[in-house]
Protein backbone atom coordinates (compact mmCIF):
# COMPACT_ATOMS: atom_id res chain seq x y z
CA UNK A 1 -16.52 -22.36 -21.70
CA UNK A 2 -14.35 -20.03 -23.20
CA UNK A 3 -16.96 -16.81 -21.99
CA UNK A 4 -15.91 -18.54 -18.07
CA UNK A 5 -12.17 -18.46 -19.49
CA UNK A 6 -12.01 -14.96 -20.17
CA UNK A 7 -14.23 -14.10 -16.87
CA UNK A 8 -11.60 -15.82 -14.58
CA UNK A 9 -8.63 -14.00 -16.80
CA UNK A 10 -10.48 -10.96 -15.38
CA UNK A 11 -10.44 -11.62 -12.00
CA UNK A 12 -7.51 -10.46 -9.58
CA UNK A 13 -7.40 -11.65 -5.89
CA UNK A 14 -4.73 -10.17 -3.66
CA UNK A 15 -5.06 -10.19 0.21
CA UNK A 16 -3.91 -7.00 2.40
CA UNK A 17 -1.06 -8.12 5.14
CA UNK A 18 0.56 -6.51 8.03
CA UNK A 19 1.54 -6.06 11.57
CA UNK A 20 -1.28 -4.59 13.64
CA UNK A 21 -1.72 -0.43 12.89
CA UNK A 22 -0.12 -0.37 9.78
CA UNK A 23 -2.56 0.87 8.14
CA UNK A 24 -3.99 -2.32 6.39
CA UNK A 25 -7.63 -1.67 6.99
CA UNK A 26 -7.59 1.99 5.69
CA UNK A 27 -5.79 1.26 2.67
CA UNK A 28 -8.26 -0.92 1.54
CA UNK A 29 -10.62 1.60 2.03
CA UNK A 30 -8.95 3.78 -0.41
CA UNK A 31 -8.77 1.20 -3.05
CA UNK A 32 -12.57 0.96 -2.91
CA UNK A 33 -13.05 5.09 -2.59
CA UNK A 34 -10.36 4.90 -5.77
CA UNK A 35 -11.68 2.39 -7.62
CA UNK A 36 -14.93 3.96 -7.22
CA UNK A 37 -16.47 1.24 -5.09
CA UNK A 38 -17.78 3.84 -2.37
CA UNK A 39 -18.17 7.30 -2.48
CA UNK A 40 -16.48 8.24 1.27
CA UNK A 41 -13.78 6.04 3.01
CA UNK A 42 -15.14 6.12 6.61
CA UNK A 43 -12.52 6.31 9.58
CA UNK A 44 -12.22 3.02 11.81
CA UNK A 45 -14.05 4.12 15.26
CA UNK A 46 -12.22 6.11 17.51
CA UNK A 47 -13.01 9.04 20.31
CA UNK A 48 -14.27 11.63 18.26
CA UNK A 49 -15.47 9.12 15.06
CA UNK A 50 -18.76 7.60 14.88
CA UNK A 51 -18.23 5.79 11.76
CA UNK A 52 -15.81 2.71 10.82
CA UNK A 53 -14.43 1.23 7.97
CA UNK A 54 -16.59 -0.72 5.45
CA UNK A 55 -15.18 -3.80 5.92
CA UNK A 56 -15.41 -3.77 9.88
CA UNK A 57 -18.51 -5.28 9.84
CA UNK A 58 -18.60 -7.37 13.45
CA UNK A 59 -19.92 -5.18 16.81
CA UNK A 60 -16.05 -6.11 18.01
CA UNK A 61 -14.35 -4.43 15.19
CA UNK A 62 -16.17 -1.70 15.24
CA UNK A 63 -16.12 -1.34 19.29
CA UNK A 64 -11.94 -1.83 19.06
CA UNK A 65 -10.90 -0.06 15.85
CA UNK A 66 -9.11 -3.54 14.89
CA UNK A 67 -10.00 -6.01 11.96
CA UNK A 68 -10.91 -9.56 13.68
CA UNK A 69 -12.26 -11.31 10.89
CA UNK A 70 -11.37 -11.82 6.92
CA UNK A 71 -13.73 -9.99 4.41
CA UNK A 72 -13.80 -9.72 1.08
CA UNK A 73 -14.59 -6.51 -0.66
CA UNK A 74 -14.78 -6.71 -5.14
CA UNK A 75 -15.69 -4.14 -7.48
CA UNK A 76 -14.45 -3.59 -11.13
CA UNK A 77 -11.70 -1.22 -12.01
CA UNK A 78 -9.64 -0.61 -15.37
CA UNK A 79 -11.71 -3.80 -17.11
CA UNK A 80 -10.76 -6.12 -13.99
CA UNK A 81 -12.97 -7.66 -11.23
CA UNK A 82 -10.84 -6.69 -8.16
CA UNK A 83 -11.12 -9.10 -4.85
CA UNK A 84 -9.65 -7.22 -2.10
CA UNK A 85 -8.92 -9.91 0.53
CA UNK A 86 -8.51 -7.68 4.27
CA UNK A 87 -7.54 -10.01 6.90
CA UNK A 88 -6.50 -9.19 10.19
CA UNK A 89 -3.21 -8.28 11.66
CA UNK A 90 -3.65 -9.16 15.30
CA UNK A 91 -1.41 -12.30 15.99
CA UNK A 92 -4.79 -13.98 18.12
CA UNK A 93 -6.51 -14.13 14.57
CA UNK A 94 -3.78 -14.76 12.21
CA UNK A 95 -5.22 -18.75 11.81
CA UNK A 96 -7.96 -17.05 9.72
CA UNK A 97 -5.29 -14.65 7.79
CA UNK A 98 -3.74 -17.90 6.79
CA UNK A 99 -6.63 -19.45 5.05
CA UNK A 100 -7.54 -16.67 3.68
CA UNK A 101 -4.41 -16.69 2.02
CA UNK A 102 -4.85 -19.93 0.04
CA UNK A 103 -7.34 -17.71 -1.80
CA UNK A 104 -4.78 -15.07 -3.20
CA UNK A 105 -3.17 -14.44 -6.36
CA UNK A 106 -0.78 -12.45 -4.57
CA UNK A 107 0.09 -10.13 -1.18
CA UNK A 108 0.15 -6.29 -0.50
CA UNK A 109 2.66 -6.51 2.48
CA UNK A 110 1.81 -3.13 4.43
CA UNK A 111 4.50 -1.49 6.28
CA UNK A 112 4.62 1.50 8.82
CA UNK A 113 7.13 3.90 7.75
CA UNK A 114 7.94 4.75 11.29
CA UNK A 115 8.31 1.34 12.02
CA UNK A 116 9.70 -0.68 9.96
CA UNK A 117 9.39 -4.61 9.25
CA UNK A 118 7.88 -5.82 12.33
CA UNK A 119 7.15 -9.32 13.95
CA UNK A 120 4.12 -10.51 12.50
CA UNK A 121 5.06 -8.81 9.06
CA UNK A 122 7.63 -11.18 9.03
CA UNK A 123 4.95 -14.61 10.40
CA UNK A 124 3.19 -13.26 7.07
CA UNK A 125 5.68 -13.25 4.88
CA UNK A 126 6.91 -16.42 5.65
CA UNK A 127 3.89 -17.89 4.66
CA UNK A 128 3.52 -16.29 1.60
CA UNK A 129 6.68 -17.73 0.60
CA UNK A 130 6.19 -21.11 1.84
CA UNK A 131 3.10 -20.73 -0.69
CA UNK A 132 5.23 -18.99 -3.40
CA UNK A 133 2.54 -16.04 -3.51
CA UNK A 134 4.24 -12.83 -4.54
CA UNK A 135 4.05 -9.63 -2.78
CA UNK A 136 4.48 -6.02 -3.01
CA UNK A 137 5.16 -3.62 -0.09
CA UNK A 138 3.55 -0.86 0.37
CA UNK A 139 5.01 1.51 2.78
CA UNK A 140 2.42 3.44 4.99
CA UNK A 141 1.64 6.52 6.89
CA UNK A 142 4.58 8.80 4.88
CA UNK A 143 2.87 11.31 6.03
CA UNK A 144 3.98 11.20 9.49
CA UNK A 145 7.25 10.79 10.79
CA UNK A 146 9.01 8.14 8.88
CA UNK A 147 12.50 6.46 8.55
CA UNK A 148 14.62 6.84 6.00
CA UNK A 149 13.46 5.21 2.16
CA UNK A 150 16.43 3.27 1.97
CA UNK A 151 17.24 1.87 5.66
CA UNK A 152 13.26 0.55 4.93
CA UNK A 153 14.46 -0.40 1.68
CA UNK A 154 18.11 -2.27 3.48
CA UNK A 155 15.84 -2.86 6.31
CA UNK A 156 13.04 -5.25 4.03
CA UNK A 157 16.29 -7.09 2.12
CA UNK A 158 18.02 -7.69 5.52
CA UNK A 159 14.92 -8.60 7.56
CA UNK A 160 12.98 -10.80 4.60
CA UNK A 161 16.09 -12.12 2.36
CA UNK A 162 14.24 -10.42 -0.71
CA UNK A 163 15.35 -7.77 -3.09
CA UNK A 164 14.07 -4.54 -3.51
CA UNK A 165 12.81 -2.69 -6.35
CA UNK A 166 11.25 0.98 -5.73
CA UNK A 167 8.17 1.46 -8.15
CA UNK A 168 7.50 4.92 -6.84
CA UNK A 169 9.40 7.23 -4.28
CA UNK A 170 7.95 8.99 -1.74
CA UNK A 171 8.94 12.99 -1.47
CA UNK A 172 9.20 13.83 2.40
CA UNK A 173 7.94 12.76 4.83
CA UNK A 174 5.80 14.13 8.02
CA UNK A 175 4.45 17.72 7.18
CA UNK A 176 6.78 17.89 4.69
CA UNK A 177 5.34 14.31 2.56
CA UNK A 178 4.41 16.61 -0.90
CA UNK A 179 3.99 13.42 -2.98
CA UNK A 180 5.44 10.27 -4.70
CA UNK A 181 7.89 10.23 -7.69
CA UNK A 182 6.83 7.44 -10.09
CA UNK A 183 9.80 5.95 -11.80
CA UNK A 184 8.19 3.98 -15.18
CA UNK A 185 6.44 7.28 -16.49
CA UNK A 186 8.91 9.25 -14.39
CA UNK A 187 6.39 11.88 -13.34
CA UNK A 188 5.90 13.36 -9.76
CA UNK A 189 2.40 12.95 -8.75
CA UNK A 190 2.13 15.98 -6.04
CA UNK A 191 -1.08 15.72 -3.82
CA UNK A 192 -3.67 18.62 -3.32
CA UNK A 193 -4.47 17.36 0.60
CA UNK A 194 -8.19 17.37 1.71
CA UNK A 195 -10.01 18.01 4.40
CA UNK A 196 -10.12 14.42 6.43
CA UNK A 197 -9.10 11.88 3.81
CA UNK A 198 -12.60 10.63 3.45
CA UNK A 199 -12.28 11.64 -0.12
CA UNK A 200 -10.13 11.50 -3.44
CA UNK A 201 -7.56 14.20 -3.00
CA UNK A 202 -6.33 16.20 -6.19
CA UNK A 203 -3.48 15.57 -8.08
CA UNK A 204 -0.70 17.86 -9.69
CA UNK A 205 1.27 15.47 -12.53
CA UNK A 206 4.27 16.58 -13.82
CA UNK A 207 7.71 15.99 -15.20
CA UNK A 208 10.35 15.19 -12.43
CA UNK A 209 12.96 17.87 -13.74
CA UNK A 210 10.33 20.64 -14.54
CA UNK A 211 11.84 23.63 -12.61
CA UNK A 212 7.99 24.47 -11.43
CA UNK A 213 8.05 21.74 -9.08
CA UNK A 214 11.34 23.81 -7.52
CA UNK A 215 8.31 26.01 -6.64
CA UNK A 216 6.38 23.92 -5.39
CA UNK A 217 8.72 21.36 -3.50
CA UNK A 218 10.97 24.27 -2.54
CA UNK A 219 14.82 23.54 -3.20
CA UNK A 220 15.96 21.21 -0.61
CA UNK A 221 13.63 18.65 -1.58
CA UNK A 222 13.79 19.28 -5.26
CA UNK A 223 17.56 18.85 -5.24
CA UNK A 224 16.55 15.63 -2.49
CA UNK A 225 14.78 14.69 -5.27
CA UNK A 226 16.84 14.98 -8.26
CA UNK A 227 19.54 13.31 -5.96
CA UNK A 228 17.35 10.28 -5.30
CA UNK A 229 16.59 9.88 -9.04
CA UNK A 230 19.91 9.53 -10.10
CA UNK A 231 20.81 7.11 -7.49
CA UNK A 232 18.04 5.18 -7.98
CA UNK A 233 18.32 4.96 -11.59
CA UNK A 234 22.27 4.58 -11.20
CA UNK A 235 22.00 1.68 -8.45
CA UNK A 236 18.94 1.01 -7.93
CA UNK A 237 17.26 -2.47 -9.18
CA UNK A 238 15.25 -2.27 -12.16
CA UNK A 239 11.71 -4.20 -11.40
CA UNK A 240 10.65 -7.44 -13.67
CA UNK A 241 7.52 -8.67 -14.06
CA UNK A 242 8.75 -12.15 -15.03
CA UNK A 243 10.98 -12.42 -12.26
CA UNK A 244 7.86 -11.04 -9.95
CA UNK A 245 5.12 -14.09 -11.23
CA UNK A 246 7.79 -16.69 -11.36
């Protein structure tokens, strides 16, 4: 009994929610190419793609690029057994996204930086907190276009009634997206791009007010960034965990 004790204190379910095209479906590929669940994350069908995502398994999902149907995807990571919990976005499906979420420990809200909380973000959410599972957002595709961290930051509190509490910061955004500050070690983790994103990327980690990263960054977004650390740690909201579970 106890050996089954310690194998469910193991265990971490979390299901992946969003609007349609947020990005859902790939960024539970990259947990699995991170965690080292598969060795490539392949690209959901399109023109020029011949391969889709590993948890697109239905002729439909792979013929429309879209998720239709719940899957769950485990592996182990860090001493945990990780169930990864993709449902689908599209509102015609979303019956199935709410069974599966009577299943999870908790919710990785997804949102398009470009977009912004959108309407069946917010169906989502209200059913996680009708079921008082807690979430973190995770705010996609910085490396495109995006709004503004903080109107999406405003935008989440206004739209969803909950506060805010940045665990990382992202550092441009578009062509100019060079990385993500992480606030608890505060480090800046500055990413090597690769050819595709079917595979890890390299990482540069360093301190936040090394003057190398000047060089790297260039000054308008070091100073950007030195700015946005100061605020945040000035006036931002400081995130706790017991707060979080209860």
């Amino acid at each position: 009994m106890s050996d089954f004790i310690e194998q469910v204190k193991k265990r971490r379910t979390f299901a992946i929610i969003s609007h349609p095209d947020a990005g859902k479906t790939t960024l539970t590929e990259k947990l699995l190419l991170y965690g080292g669940a598969i060795q490539e994350a392949g690209m959901v069908k399109g023109k020029r793609q011949s391969k889709q995502a590993v948890s697109d398994w239905m002729e439909i999902e792979k013929q429309r690029g879209i998720t239709v149907t719940s899957s769950v995807l485990q592996f182990n990571y860090d001493g945990f057994c990780i169930n990864i919990l993709d449902t689908p976005g599209h509102q015609d499906f979303s019956e199935d996204t709410y069974r599966t979420l009577m299943a999870a420990d908790s919710a990785v809200m997804v949102i398009d930086g470009s977009k912004g909380v959108e309407d069946q973000t917010r169906k989502l959410f209200k059913v996680c907190a009708m079921r008082h599972i807690p979430i973190f957002t995770f705010i996609n595709k910085m490396d495109r276009e995006a709004k503004d961290p903080y109107e999406l930051m405003e935008e989440i509190e206004r739209e969803l009634g909950v506060e805010t509490c940045a665990v990382n910061w992202p550092i441009g955004c578009g062509k100019e997206f060079k990385g993500v500050y992480e606030r608890n070690n505060k480090e800046v983790i500055r990413f090597i791009p690769v050819q595709g994103g079917k595979k890890e990327v390299d990482v540069e980690i360093c301190d936040a007010h090394d003057e190398h990263l000047k060089d790297e960054l260039g000054d308008v977004l070091y100073h950007q960034l030195q700015d946005d650390i100061e605020l945040l740690d000035g006036a931002g909201a400081e995130f706790d965990y017991r707060e979080f579970k209860r």
